[in-house]
C-alpha atoms as a PDB file:
ATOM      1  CA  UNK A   1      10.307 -34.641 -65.377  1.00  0.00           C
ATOM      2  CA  UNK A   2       9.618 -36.952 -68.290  1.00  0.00           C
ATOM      3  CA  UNK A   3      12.569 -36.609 -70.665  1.00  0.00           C
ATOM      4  CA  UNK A   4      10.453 -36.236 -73.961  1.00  0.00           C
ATOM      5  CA  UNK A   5       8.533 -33.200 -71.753  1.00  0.00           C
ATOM      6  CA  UNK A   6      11.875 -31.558 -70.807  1.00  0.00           C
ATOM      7  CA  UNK A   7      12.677 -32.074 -74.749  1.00  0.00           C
ATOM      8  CA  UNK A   8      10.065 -30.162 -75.978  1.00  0.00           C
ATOM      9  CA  UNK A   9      10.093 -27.598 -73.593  1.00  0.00           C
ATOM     10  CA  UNK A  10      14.067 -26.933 -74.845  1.00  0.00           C
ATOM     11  CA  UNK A  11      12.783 -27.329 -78.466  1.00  0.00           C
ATOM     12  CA  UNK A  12      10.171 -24.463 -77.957  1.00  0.00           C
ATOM     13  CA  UNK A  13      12.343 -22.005 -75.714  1.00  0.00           C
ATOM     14  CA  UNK A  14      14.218 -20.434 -78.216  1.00  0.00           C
ATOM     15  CA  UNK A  15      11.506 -19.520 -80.432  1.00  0.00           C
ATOM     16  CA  UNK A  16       9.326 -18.554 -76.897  1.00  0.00           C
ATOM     17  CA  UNK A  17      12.404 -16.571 -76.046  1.00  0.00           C
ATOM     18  CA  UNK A  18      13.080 -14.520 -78.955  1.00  0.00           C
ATOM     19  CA  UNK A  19       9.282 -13.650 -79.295  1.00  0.00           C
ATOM     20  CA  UNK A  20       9.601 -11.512 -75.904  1.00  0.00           C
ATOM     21  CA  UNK A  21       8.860  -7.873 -76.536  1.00  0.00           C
ATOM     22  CA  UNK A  22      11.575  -5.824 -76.393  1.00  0.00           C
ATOM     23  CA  UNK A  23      14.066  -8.882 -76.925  1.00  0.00           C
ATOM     24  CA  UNK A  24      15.332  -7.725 -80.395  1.00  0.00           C
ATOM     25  CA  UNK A  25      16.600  -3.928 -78.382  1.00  0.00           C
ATOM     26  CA  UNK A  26      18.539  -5.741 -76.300  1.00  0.00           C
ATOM     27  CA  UNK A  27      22.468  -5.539 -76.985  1.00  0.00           C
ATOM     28  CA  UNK A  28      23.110  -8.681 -78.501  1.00  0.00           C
ATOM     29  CA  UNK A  29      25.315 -10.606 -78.024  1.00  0.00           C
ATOM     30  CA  UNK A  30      24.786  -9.762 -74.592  1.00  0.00           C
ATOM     31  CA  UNK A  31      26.628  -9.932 -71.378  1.00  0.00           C
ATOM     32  CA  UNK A  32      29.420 -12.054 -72.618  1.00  0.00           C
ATOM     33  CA  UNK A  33      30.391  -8.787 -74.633  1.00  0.00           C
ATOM     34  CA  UNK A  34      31.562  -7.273 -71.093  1.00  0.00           C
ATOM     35  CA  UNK A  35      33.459 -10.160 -69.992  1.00  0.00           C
ATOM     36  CA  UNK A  36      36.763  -8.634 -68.450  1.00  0.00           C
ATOM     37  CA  UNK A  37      39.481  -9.760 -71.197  1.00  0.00           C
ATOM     38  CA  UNK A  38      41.692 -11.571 -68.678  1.00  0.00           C
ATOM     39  CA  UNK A  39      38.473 -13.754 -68.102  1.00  0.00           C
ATOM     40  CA  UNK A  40      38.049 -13.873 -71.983  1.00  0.00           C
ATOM     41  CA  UNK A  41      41.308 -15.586 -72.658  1.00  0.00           C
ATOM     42  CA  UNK A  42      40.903 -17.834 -69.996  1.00  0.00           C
ATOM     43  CA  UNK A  43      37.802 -19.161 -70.185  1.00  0.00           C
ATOM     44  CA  UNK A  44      38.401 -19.891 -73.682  1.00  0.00           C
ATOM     45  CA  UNK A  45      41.622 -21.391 -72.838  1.00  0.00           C
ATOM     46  CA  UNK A  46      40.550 -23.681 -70.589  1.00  0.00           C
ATOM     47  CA  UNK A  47      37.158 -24.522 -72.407  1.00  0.00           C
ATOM     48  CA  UNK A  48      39.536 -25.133 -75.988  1.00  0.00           C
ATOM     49  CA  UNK A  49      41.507 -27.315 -74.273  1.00  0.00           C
ATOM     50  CA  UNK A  50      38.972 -29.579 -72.462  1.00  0.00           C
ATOM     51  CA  UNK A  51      37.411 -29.572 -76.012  1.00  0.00           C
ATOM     52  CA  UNK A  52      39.727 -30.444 -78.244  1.00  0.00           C
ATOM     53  CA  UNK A  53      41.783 -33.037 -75.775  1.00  0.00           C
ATOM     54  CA  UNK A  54      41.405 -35.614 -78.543  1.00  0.00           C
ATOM     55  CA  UNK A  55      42.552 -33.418 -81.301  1.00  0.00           C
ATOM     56  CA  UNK A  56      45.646 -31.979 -79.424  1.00  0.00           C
ATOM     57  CA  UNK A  57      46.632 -35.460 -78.560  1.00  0.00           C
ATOM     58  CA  UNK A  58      46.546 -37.033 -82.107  1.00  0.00           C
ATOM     59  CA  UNK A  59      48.533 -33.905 -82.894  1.00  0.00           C
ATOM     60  CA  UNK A  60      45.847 -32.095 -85.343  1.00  0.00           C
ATOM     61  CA  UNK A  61      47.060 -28.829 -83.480  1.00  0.00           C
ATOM     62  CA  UNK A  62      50.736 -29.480 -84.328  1.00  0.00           C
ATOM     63  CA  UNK A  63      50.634 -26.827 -87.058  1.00  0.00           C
ATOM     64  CA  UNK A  64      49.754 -23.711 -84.524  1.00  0.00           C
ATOM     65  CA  UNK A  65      53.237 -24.846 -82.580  1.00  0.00           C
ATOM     66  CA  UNK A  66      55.367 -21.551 -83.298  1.00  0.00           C
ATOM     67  CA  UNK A  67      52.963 -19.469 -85.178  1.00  0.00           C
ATOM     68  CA  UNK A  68      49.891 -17.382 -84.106  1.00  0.00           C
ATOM     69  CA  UNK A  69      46.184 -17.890 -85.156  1.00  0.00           C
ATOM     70  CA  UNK A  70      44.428 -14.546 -84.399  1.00  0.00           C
ATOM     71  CA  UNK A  71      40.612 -14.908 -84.307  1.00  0.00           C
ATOM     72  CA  UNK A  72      38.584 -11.956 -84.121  1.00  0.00           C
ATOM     73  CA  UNK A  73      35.039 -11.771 -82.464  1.00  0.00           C
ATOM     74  CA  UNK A  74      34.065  -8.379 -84.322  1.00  0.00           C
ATOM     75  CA  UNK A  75      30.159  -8.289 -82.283  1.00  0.00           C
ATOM     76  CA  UNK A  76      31.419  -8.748 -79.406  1.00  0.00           C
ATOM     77  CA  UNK A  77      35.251  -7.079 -79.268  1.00  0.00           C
ATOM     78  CA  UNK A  78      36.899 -10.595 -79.045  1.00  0.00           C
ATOM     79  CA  UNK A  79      40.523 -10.392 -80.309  1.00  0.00           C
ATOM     80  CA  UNK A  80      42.940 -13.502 -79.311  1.00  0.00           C
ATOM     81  CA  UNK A  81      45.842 -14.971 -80.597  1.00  0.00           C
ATOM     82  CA  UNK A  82      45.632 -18.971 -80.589  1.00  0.00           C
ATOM     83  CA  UNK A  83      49.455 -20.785 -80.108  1.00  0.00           C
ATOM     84  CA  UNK A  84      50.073 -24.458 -79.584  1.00  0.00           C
ATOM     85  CA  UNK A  85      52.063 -24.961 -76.224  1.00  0.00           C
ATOM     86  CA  UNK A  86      53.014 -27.825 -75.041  1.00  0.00           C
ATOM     87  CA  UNK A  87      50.104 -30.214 -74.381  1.00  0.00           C
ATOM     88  CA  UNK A  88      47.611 -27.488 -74.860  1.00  0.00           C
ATOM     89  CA  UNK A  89      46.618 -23.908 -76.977  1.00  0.00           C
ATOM     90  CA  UNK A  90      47.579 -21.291 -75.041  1.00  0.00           C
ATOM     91  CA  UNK A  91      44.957 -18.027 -75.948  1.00  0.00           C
ATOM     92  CA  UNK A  92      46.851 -14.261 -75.442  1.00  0.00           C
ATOM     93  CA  UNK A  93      45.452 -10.861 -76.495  1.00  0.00           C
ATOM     94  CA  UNK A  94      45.012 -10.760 -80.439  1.00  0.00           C
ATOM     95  CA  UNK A  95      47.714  -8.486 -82.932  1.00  0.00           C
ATOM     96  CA  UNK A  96      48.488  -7.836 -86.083  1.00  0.00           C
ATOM     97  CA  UNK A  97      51.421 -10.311 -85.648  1.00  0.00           C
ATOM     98  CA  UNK A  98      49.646 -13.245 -86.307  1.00  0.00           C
ATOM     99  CA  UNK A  99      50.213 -15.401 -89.210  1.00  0.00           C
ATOM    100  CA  UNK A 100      46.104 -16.065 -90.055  1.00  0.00           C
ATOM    101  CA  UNK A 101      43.299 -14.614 -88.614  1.00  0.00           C
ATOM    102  CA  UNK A 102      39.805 -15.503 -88.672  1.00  0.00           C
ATOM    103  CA  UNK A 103      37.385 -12.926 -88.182  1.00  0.00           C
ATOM    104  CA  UNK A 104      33.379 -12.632 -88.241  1.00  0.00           C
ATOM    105  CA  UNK A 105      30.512 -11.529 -85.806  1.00  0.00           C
ATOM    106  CA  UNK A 106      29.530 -14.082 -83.016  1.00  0.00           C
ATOM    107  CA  UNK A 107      26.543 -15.246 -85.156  1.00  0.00           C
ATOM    108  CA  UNK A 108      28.729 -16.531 -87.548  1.00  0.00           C
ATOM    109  CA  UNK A 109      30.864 -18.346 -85.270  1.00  0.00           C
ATOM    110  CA  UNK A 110      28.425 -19.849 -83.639  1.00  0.00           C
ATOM    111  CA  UNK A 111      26.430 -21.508 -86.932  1.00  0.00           C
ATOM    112  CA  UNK A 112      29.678 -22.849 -87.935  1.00  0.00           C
ATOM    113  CA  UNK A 113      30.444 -24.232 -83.931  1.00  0.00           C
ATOM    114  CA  UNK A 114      27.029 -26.016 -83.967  1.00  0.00           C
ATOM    115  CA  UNK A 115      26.985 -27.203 -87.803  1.00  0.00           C
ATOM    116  CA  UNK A 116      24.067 -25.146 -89.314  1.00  0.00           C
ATOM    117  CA  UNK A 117      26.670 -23.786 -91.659  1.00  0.00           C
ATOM    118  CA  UNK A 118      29.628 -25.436 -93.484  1.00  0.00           C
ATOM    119  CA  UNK A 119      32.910 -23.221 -93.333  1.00  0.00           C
ATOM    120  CA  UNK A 120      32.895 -22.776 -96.539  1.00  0.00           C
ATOM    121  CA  UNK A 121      29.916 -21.170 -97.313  1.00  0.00           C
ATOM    122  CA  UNK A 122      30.492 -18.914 -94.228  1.00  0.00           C
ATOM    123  CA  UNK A 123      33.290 -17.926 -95.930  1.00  0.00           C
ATOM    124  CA  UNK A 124      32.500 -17.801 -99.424  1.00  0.00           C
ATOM    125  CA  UNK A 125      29.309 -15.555 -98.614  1.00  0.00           C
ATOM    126  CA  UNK A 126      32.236 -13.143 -96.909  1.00  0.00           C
ATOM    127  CA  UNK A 127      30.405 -13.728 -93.376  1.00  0.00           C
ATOM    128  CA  UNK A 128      33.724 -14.796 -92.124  1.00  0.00           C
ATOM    129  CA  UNK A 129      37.049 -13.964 -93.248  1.00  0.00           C
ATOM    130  CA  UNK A 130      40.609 -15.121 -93.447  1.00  0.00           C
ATOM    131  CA  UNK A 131      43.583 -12.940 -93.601  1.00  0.00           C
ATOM    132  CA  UNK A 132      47.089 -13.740 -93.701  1.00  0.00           C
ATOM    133  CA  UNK A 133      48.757 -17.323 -94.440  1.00  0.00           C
ATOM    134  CA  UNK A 134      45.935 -19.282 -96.856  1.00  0.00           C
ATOM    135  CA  UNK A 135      47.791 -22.702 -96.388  1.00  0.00           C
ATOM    136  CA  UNK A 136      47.610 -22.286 -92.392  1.00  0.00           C
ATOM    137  CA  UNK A 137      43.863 -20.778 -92.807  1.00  0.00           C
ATOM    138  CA  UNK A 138      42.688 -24.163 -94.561  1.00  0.00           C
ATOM    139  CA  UNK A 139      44.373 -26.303 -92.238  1.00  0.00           C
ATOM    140  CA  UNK A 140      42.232 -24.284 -89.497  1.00  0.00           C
ATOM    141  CA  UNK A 141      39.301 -24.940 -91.800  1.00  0.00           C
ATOM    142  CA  UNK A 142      39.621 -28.380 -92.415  1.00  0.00           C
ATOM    143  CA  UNK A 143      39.971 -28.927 -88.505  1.00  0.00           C
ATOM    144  CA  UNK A 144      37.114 -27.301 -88.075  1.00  0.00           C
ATOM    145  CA  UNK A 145      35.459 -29.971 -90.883  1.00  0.00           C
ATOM    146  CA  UNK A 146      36.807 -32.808 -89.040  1.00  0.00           C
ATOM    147  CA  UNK A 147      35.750 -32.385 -85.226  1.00  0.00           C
ATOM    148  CA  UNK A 148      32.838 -35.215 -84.764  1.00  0.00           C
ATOM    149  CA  UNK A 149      30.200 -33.145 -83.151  1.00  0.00           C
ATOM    150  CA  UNK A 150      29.220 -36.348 -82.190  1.00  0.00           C
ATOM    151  CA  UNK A 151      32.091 -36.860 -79.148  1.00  0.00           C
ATOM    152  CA  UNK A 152      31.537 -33.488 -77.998  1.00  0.00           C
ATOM    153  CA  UNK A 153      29.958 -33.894 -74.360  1.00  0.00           C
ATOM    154  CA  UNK A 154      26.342 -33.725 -74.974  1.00  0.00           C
ATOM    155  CA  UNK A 155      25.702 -30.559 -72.722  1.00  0.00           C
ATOM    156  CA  UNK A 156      27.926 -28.685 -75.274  1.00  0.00           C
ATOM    157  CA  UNK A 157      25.901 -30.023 -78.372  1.00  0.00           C
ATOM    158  CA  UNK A 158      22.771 -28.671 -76.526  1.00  0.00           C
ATOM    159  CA  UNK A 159      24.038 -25.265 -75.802  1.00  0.00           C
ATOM    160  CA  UNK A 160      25.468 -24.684 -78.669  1.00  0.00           C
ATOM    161  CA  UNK A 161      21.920 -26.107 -80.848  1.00  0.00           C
ATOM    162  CA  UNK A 162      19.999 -24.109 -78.916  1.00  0.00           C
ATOM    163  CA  UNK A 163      21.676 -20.846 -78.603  1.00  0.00           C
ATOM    164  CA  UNK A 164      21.554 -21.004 -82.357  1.00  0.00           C
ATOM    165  CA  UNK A 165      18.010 -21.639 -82.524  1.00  0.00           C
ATOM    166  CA  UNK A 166      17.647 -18.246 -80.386  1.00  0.00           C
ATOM    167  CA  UNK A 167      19.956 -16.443 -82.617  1.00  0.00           C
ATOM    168  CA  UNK A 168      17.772 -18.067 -86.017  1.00  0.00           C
ATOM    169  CA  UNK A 169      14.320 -17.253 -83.977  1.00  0.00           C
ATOM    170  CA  UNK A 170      16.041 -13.510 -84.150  1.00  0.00           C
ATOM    171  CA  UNK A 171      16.931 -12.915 -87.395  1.00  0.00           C
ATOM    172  CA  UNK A 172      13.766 -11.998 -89.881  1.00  0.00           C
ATOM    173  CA  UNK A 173      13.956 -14.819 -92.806  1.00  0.00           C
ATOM    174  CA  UNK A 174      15.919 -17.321 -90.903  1.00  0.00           C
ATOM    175  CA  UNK A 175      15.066 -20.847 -90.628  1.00  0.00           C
ATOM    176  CA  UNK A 176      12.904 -22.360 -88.042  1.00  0.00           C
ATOM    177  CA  UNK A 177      14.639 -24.114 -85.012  1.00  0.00           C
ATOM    178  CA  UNK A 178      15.092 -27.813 -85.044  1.00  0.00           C
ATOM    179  CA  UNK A 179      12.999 -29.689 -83.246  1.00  0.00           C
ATOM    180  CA  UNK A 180      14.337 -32.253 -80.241  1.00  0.00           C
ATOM    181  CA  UNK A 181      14.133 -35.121 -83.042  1.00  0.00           C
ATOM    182  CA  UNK A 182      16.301 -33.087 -85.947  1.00  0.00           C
ATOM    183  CA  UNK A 183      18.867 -31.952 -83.705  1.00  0.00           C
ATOM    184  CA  UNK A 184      21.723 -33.280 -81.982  1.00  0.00           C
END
């Protein structure tokens, strides 16, 4: 198939998707919500770490080495606590332990993973939250600011672009999905 066809096919699914009848009763956000939590924790283990290889290697994740990073997935009943171990993050259930925790609903999280929202005004508007240790929370934040979407393998910019299109196309008063040429 003709790459700029199989482009604007991907550009138009969302939108095509989320016009579906019916698609707005479904329980978003969907199937991932039942994920066993054993499978939870490491899927995201082993996903974080593939990830953010660079990032753990030029020590950027030095600061989670001792302490506890809870992040909370409110939509979806996501609660894991983040520690740096060894070469890698190691992700166990979530508690009230944890030095910072992040929390928000999995539309949140994902605007901020593919960069239709700065953290800031996530968390300025109160759609996500931080609790706990403020220095530790902006050092989390400020990560977040400095991953170059850019080296991310390109099936992961994709995904994530157009899973938030669908999620946009969902919401009433949201803006339009970008088209193959304005996104990533």
């Amino acid at each position: 198939m003709n790459t700029s066809i199989a482009r604007e096919i991907a550009s138009r699914m969302p939108r095509a998707l989320a016009a579906l009848p019916g698609i707005r009763k479904l329980p978003w956000p969907g199937p991932l919500k039942y994920l066993p939590e054993t499978a939870q924790l490491f899927a995201a283990q082993q996903l974080s770490n593939r990830l953010l290889k660079q990032q753990l290697d030029d020590g950027e994740l030095d600061f989670l080495e001792g302490v506890t990073l809870r992040v909370r997935i409110r939509d979806m009943g996501f609660d894991w606590g983040i520690t740096r171990h060894g070469a890698g993050l190691r992700f166990k259930r979530g508690d009230d332990t944890a030095e910072t925790t992040f929390s928000g609903d999995s539309r949140e999280f994902l605007l901020l993973a593919s960069r239709r929202e700065d953290p800031d005004t996530l968390f300025f508007q109160r759609r996500l939250s931080i609790e706990g240790d403020t220095e530790m929370g902006l050092q989390v934040k400020n990560l977040i600011d400095s991953i170059d979407m850019d080296e991310m393998p390109a099936a992961v910019n994709r995904v994530l672009n157009m899973s938030a299109d669908f999620v946009d196309c969902l919401n009433p008063g949201s803006s339009a999905p970008r088209t193959a040429q304005q996104g990533r």
